[in-house]
ModelCIF file with pLDDT and N, C-alpha, C, O atoms, coordinates in Angstrom:
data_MODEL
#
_entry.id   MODEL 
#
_entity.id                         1 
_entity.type                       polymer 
_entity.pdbx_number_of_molecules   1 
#
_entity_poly.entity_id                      1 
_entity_poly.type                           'polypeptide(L)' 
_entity_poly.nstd_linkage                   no 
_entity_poly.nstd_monomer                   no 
_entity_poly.pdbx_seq_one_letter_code       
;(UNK)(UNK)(UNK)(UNK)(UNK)(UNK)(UNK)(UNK)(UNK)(UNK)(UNK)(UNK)(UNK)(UNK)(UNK)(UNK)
(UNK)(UNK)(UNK)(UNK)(UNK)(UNK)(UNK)(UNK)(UNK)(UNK)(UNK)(UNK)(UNK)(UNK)(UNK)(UNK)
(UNK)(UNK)(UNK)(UNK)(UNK)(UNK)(UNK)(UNK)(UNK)(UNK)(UNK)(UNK)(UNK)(UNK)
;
_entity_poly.pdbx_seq_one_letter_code_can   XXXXXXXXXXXXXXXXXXXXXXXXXXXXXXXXXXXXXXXXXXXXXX 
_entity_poly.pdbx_strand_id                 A 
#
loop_
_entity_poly_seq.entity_id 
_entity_poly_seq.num 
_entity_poly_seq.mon_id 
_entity_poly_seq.hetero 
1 1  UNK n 
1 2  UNK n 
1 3  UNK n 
1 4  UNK n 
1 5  UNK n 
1 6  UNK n 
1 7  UNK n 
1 8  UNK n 
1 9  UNK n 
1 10 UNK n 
1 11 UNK n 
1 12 UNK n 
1 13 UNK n 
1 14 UNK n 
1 15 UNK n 
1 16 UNK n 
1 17 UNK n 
1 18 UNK n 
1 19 UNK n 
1 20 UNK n 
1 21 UNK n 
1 22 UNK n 
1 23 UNK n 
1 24 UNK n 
1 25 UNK n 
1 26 UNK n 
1 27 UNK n 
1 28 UNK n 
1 29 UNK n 
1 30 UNK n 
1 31 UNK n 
1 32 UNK n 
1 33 UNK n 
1 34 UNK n 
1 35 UNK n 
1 36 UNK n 
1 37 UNK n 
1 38 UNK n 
1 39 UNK n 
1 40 UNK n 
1 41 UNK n 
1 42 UNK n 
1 43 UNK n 
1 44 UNK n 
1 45 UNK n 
1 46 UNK n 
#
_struct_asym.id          A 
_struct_asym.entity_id   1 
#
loop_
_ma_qa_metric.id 
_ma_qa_metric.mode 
_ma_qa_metric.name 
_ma_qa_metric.software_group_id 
_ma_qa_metric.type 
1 global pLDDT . pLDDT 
2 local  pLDDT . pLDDT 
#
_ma_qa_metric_global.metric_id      1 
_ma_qa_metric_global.metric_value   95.61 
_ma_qa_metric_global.model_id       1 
_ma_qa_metric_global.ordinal_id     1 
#
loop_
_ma_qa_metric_local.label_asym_id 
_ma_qa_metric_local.label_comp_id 
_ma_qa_metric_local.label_seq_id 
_ma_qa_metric_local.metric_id 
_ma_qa_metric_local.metric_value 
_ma_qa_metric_local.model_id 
_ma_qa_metric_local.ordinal_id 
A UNK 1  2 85.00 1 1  
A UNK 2  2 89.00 1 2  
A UNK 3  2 89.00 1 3  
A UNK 4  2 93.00 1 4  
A UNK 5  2 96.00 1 5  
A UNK 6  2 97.00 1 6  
A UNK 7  2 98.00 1 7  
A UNK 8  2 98.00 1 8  
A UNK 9  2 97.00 1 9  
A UNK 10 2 94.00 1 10 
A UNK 11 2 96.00 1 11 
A UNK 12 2 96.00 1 12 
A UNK 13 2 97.00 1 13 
A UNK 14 2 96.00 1 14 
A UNK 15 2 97.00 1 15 
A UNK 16 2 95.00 1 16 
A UNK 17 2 96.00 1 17 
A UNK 18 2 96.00 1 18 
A UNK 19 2 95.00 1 19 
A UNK 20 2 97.00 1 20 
A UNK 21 2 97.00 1 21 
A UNK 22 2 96.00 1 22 
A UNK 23 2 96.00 1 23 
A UNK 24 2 96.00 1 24 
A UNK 25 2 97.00 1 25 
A UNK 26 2 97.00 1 26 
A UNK 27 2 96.00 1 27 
A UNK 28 2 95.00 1 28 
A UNK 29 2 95.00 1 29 
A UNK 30 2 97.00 1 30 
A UNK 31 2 97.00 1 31 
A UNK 32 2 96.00 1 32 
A UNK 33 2 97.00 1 33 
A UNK 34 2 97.00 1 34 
A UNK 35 2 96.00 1 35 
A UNK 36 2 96.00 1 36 
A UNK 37 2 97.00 1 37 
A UNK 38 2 97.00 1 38 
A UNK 39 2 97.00 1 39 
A UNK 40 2 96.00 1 40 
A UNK 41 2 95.00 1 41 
A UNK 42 2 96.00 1 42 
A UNK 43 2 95.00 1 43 
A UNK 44 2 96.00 1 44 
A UNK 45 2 95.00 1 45 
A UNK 46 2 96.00 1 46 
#
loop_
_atom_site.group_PDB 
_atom_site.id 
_atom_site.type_symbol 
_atom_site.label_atom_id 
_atom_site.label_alt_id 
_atom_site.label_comp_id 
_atom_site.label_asym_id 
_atom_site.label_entity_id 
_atom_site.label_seq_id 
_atom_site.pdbx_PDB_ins_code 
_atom_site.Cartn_x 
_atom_site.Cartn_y 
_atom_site.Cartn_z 
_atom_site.occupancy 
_atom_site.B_iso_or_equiv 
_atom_site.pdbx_formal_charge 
_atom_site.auth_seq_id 
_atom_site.auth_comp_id 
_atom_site.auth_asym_id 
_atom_site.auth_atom_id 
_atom_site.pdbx_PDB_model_num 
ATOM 1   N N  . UNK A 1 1  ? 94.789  82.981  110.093 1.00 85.00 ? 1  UNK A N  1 
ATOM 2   C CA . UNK A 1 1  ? 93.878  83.490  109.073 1.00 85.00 ? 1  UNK A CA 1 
ATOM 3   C C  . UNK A 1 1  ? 93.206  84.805  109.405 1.00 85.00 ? 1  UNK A C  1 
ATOM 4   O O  . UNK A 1 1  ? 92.518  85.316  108.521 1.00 85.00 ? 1  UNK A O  1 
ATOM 5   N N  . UNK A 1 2  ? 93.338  85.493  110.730 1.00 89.00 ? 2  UNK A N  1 
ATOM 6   C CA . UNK A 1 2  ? 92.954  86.357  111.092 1.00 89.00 ? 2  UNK A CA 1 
ATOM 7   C C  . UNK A 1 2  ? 93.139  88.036  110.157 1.00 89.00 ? 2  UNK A C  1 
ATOM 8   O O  . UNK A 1 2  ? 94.246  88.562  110.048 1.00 89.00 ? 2  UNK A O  1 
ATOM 9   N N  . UNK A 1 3  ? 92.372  88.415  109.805 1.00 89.00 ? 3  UNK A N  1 
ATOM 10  C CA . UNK A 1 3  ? 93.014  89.524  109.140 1.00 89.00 ? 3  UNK A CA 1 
ATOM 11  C C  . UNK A 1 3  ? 94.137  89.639  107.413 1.00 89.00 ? 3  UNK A C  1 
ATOM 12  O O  . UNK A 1 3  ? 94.915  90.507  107.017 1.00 89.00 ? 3  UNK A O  1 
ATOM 13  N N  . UNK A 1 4  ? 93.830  88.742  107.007 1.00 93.00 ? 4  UNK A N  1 
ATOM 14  C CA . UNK A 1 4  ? 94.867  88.180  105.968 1.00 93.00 ? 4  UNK A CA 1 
ATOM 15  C C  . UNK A 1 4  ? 94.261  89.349  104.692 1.00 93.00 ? 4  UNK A C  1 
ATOM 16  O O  . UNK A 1 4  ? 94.926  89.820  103.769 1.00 93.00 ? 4  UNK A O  1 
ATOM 17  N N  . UNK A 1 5  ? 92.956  89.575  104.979 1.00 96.00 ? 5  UNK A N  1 
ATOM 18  C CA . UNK A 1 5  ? 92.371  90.328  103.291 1.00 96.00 ? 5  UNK A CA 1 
ATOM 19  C C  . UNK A 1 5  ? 92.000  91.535  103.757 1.00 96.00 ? 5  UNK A C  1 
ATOM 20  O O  . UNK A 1 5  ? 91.607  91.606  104.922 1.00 96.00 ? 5  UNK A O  1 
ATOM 21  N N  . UNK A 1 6  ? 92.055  92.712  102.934 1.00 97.00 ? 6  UNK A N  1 
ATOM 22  C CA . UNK A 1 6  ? 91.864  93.618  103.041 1.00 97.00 ? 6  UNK A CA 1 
ATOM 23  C C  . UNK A 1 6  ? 91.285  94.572  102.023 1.00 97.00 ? 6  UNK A C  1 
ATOM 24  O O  . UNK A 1 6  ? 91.603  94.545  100.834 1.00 97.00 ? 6  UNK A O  1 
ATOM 25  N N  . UNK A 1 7  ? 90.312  95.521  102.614 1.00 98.00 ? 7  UNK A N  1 
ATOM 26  C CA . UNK A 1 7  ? 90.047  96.730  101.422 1.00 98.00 ? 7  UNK A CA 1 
ATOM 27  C C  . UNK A 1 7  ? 90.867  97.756  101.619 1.00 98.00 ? 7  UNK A C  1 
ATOM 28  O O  . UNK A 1 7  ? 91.057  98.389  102.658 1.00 98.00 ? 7  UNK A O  1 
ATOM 29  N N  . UNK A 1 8  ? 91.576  97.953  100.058 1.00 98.00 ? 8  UNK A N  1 
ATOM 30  C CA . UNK A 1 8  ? 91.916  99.432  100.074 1.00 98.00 ? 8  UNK A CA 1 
ATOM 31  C C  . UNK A 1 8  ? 91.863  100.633 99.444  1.00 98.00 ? 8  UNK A C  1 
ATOM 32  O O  . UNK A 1 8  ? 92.243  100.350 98.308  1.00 98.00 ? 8  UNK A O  1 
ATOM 33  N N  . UNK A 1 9  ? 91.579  102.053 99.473  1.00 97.00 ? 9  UNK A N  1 
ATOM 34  C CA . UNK A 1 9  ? 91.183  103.058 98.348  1.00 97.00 ? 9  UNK A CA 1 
ATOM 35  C C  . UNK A 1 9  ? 92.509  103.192 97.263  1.00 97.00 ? 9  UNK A C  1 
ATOM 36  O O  . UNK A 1 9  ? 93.662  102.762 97.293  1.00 97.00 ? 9  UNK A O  1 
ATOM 37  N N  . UNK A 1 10 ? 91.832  103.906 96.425  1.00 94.00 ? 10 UNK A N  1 
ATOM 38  C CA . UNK A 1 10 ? 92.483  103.877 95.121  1.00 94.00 ? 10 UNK A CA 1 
ATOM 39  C C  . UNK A 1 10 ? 94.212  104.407 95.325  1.00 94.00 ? 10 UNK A C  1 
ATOM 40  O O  . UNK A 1 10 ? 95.010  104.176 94.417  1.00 94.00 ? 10 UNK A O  1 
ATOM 41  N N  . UNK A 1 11 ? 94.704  105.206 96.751  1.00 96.00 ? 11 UNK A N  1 
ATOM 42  C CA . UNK A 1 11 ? 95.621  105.049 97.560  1.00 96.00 ? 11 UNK A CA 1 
ATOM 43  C C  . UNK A 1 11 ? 96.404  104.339 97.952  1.00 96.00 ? 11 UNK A C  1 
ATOM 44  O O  . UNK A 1 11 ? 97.585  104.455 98.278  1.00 96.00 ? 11 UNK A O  1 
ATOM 45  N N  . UNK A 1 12 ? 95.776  103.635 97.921  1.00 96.00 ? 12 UNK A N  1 
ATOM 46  C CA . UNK A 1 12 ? 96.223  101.921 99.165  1.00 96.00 ? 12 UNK A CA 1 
ATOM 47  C C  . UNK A 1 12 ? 96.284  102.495 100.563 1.00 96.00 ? 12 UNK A C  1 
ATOM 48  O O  . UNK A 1 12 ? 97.276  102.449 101.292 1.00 96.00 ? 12 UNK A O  1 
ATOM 49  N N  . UNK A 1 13 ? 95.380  102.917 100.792 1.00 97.00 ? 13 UNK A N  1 
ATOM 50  C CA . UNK A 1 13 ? 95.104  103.341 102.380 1.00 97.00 ? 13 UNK A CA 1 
ATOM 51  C C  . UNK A 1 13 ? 94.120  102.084 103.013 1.00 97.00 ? 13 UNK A C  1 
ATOM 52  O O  . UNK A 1 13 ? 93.247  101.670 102.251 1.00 97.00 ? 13 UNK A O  1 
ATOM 53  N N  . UNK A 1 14 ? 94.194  101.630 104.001 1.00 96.00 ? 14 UNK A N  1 
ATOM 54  C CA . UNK A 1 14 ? 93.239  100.495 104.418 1.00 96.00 ? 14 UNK A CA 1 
ATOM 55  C C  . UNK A 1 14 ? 91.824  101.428 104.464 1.00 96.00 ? 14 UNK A C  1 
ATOM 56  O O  . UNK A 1 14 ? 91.655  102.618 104.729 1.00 96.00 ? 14 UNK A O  1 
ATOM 57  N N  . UNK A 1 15 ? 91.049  100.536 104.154 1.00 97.00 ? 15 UNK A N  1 
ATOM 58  C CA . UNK A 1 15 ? 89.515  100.682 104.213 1.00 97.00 ? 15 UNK A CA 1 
ATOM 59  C C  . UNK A 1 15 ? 89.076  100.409 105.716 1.00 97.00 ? 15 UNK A C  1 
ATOM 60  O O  . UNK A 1 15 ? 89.534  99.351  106.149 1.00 97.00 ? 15 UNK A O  1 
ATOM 61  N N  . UNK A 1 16 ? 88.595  100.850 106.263 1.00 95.00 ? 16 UNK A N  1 
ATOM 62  C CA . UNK A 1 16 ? 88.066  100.232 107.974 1.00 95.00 ? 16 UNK A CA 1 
ATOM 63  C C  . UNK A 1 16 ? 86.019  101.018 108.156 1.00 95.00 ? 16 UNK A C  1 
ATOM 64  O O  . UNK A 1 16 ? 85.354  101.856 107.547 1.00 95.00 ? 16 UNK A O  1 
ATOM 65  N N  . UNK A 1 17 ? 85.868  100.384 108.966 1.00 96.00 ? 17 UNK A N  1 
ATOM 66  C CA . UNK A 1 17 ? 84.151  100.876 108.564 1.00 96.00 ? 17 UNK A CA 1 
ATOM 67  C C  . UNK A 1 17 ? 84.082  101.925 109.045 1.00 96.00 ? 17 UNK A C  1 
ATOM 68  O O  . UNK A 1 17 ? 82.955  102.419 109.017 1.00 96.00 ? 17 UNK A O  1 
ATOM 69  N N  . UNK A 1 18 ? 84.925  102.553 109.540 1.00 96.00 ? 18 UNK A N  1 
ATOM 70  C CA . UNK A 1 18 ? 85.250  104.432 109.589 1.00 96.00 ? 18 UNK A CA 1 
ATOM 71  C C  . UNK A 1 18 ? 84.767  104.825 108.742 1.00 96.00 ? 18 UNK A C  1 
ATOM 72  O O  . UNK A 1 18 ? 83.640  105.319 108.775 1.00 96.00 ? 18 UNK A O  1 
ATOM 73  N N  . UNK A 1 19 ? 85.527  104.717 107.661 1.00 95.00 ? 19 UNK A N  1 
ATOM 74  C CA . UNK A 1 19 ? 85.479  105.079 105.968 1.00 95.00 ? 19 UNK A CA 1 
ATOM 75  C C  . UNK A 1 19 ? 84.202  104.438 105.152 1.00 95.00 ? 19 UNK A C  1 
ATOM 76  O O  . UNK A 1 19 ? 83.364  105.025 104.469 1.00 95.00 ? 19 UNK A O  1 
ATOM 77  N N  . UNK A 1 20 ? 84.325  103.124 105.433 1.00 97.00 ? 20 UNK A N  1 
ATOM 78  C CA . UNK A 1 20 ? 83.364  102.264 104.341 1.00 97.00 ? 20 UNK A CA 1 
ATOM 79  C C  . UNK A 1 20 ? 82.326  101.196 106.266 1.00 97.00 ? 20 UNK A C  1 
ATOM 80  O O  . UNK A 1 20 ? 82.718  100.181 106.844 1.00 97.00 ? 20 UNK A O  1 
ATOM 81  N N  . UNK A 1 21 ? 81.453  101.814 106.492 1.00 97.00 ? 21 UNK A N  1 
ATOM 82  C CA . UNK A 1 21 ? 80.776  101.403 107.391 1.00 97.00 ? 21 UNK A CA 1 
ATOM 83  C C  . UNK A 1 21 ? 79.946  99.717  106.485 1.00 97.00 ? 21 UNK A C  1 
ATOM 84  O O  . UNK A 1 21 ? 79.776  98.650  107.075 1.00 97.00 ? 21 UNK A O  1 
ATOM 85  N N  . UNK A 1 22 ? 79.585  99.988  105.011 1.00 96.00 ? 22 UNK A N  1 
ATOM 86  C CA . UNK A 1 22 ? 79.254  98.644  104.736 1.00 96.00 ? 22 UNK A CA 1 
ATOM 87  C C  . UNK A 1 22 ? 79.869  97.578  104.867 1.00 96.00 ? 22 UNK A C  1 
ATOM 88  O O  . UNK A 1 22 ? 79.303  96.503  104.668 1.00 96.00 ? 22 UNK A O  1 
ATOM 89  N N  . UNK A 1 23 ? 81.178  97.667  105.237 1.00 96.00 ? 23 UNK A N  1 
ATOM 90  C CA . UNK A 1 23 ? 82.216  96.693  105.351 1.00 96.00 ? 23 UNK A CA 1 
ATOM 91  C C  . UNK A 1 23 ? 81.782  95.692  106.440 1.00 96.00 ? 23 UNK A C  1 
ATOM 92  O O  . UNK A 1 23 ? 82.008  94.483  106.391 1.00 96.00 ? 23 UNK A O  1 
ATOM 93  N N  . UNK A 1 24 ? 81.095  96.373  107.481 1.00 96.00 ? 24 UNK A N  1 
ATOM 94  C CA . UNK A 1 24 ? 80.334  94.979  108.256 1.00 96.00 ? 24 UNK A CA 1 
ATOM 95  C C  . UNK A 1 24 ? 79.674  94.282  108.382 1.00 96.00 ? 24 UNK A C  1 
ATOM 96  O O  . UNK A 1 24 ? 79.531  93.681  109.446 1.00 96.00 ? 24 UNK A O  1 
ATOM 97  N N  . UNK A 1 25 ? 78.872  94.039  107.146 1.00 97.00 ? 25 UNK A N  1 
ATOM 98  C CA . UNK A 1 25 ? 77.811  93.481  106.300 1.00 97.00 ? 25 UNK A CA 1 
ATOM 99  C C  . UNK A 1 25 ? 78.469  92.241  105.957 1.00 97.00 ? 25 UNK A C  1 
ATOM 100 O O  . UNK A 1 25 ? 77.875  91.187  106.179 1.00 97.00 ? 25 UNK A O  1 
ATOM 101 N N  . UNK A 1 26 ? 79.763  92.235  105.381 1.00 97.00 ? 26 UNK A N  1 
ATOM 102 C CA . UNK A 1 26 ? 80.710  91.097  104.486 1.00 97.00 ? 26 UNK A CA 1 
ATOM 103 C C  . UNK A 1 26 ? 81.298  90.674  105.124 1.00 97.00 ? 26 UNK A C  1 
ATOM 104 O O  . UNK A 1 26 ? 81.779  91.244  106.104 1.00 97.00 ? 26 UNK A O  1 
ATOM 105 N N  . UNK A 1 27 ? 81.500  89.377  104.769 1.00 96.00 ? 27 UNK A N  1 
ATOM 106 C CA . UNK A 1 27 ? 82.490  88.524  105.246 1.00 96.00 ? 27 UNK A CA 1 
ATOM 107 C C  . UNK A 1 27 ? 83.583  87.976  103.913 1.00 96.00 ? 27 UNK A C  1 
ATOM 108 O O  . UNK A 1 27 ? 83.248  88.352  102.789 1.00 96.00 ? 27 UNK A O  1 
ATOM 109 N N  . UNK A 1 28 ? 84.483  87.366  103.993 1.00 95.00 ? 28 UNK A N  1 
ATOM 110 C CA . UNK A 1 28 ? 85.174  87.424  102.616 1.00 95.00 ? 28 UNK A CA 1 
ATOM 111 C C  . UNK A 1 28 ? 83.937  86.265  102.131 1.00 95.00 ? 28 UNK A C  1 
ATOM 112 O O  . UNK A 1 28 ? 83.198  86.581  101.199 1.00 95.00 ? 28 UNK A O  1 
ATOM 113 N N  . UNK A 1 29 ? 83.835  85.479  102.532 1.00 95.00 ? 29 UNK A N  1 
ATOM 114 C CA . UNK A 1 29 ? 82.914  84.389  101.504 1.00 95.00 ? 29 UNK A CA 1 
ATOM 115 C C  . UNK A 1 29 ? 81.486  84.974  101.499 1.00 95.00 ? 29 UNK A C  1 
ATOM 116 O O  . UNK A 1 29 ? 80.909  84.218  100.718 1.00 95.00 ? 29 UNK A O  1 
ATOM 117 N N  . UNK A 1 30 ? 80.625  85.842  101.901 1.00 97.00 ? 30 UNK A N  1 
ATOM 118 C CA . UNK A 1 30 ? 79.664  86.540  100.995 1.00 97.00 ? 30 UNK A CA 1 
ATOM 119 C C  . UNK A 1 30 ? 80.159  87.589  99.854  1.00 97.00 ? 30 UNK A C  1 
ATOM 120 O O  . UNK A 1 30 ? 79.300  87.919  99.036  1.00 97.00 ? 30 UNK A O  1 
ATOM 121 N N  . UNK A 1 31 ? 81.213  88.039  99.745  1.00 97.00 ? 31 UNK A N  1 
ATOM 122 C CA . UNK A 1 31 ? 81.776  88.451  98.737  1.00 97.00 ? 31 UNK A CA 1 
ATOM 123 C C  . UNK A 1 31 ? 81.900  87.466  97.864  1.00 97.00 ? 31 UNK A C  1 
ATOM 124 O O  . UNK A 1 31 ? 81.219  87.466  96.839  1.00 97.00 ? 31 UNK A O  1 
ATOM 125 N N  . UNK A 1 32 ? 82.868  86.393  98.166  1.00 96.00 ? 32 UNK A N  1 
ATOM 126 C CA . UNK A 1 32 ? 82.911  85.446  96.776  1.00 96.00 ? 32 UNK A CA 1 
ATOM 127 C C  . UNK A 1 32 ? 81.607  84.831  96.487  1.00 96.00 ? 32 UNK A C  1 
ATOM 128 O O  . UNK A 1 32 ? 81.700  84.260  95.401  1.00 96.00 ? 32 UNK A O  1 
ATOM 129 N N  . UNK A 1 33 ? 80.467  84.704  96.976  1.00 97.00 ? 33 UNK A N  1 
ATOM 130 C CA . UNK A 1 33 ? 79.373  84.804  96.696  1.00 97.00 ? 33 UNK A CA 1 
ATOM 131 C C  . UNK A 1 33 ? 79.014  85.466  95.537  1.00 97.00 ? 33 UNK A C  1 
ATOM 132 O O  . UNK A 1 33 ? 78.702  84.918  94.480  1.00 97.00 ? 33 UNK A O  1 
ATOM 133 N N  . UNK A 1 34 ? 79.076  87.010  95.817  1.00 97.00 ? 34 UNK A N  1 
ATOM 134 C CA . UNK A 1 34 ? 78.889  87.731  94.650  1.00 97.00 ? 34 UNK A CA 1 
ATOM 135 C C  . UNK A 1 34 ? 79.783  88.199  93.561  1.00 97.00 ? 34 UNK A C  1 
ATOM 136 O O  . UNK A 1 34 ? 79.499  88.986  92.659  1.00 97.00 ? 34 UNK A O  1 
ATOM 137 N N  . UNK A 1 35 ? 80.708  87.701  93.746  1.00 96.00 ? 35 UNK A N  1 
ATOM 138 C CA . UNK A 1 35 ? 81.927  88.156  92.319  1.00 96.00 ? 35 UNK A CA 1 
ATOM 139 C C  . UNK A 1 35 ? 83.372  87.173  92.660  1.00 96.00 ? 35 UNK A C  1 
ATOM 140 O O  . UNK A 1 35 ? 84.194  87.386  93.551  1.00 96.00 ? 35 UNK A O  1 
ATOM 141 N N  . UNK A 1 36 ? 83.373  86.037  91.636  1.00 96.00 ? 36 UNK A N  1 
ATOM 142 C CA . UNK A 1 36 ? 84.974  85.459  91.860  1.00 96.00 ? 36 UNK A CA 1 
ATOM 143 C C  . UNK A 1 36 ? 86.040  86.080  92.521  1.00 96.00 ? 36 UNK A C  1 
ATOM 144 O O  . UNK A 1 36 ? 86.341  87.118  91.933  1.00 96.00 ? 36 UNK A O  1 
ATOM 145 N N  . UNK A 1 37 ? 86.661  85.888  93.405  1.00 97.00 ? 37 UNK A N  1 
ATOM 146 C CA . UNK A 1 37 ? 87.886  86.563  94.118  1.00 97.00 ? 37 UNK A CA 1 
ATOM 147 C C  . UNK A 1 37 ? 89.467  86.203  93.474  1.00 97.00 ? 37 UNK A C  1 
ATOM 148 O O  . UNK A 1 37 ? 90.389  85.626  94.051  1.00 97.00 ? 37 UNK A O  1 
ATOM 149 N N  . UNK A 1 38 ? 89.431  86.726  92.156  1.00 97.00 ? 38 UNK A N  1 
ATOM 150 C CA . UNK A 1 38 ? 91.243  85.850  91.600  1.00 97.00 ? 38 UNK A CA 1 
ATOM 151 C C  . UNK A 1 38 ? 92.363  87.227  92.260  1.00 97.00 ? 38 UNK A C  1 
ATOM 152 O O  . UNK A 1 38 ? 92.476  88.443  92.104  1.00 97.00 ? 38 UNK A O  1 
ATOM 153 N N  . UNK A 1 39 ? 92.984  86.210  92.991  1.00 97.00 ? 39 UNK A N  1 
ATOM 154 C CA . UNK A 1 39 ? 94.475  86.820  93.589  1.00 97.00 ? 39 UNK A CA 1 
ATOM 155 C C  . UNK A 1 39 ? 95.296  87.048  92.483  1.00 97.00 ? 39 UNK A C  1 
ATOM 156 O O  . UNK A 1 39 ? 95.157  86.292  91.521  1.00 97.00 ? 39 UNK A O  1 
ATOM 157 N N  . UNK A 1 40 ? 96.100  87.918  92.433  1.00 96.00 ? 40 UNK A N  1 
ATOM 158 C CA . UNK A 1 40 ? 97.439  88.058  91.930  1.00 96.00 ? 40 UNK A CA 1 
ATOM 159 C C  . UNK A 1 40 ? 98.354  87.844  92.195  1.00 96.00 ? 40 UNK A C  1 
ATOM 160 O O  . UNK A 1 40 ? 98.235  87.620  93.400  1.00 96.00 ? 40 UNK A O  1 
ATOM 161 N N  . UNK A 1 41 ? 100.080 87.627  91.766  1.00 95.00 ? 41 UNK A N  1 
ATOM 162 C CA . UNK A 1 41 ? 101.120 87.353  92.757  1.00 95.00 ? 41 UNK A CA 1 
ATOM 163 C C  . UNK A 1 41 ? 102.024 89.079  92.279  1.00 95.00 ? 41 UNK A C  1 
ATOM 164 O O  . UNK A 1 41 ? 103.209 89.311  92.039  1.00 95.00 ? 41 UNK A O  1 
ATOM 165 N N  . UNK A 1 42 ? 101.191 89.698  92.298  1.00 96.00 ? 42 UNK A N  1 
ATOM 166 C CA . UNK A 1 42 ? 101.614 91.457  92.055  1.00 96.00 ? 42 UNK A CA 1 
ATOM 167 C C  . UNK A 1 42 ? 101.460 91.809  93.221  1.00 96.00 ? 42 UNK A C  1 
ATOM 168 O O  . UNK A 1 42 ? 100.412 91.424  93.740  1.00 96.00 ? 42 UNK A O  1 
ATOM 169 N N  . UNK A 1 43 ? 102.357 92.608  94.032  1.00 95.00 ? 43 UNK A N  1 
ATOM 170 C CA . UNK A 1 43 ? 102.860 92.735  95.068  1.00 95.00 ? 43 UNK A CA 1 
ATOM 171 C C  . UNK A 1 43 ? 102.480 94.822  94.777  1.00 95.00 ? 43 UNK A C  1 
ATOM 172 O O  . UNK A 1 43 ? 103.028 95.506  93.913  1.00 95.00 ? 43 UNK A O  1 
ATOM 173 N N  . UNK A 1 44 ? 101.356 95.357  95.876  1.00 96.00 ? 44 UNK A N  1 
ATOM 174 C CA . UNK A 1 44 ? 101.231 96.637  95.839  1.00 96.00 ? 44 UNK A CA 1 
ATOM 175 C C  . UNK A 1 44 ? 101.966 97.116  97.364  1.00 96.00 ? 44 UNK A C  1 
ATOM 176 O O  . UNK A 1 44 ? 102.305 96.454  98.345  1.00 96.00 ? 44 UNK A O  1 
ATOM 177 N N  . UNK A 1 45 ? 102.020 98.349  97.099  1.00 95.00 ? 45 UNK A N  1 
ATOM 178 C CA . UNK A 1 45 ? 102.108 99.139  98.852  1.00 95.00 ? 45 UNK A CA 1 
ATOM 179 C C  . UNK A 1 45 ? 101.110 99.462  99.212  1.00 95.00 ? 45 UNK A C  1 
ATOM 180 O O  . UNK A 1 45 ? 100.338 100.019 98.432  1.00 95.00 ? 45 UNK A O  1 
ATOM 181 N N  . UNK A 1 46 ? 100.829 99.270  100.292 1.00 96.00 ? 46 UNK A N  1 
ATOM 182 C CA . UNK A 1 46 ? 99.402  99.914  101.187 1.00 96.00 ? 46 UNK A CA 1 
ATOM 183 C C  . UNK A 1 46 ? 100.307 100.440 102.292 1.00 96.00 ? 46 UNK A C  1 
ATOM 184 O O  . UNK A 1 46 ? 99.824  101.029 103.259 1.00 96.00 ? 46 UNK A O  1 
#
């Protein structure tokens, strides 16, 4: 389960707290906290 979710810019470049430093604030379940998380089975490139 390590690493399975990810942010990415409108790119599909990975997000890392380089870029987005709030990212270490969240965990995936304080996110689904604040907004439903629905997956897709749409397949992007990053």
């Amino acid at each position: 389960g390590d690493r399975k979710f990810m942010l990415v810019d409108a790119n599909g470049y990975a997000l890392t707290q380089k870029r987005l430093p709030q990212l270490a604030t969240y965990t995936l379940e304080s996110l689904a906290a604040l907004t439903p998380l629905h997956l897709t089975n749409r397949k992007i490139p990053v």
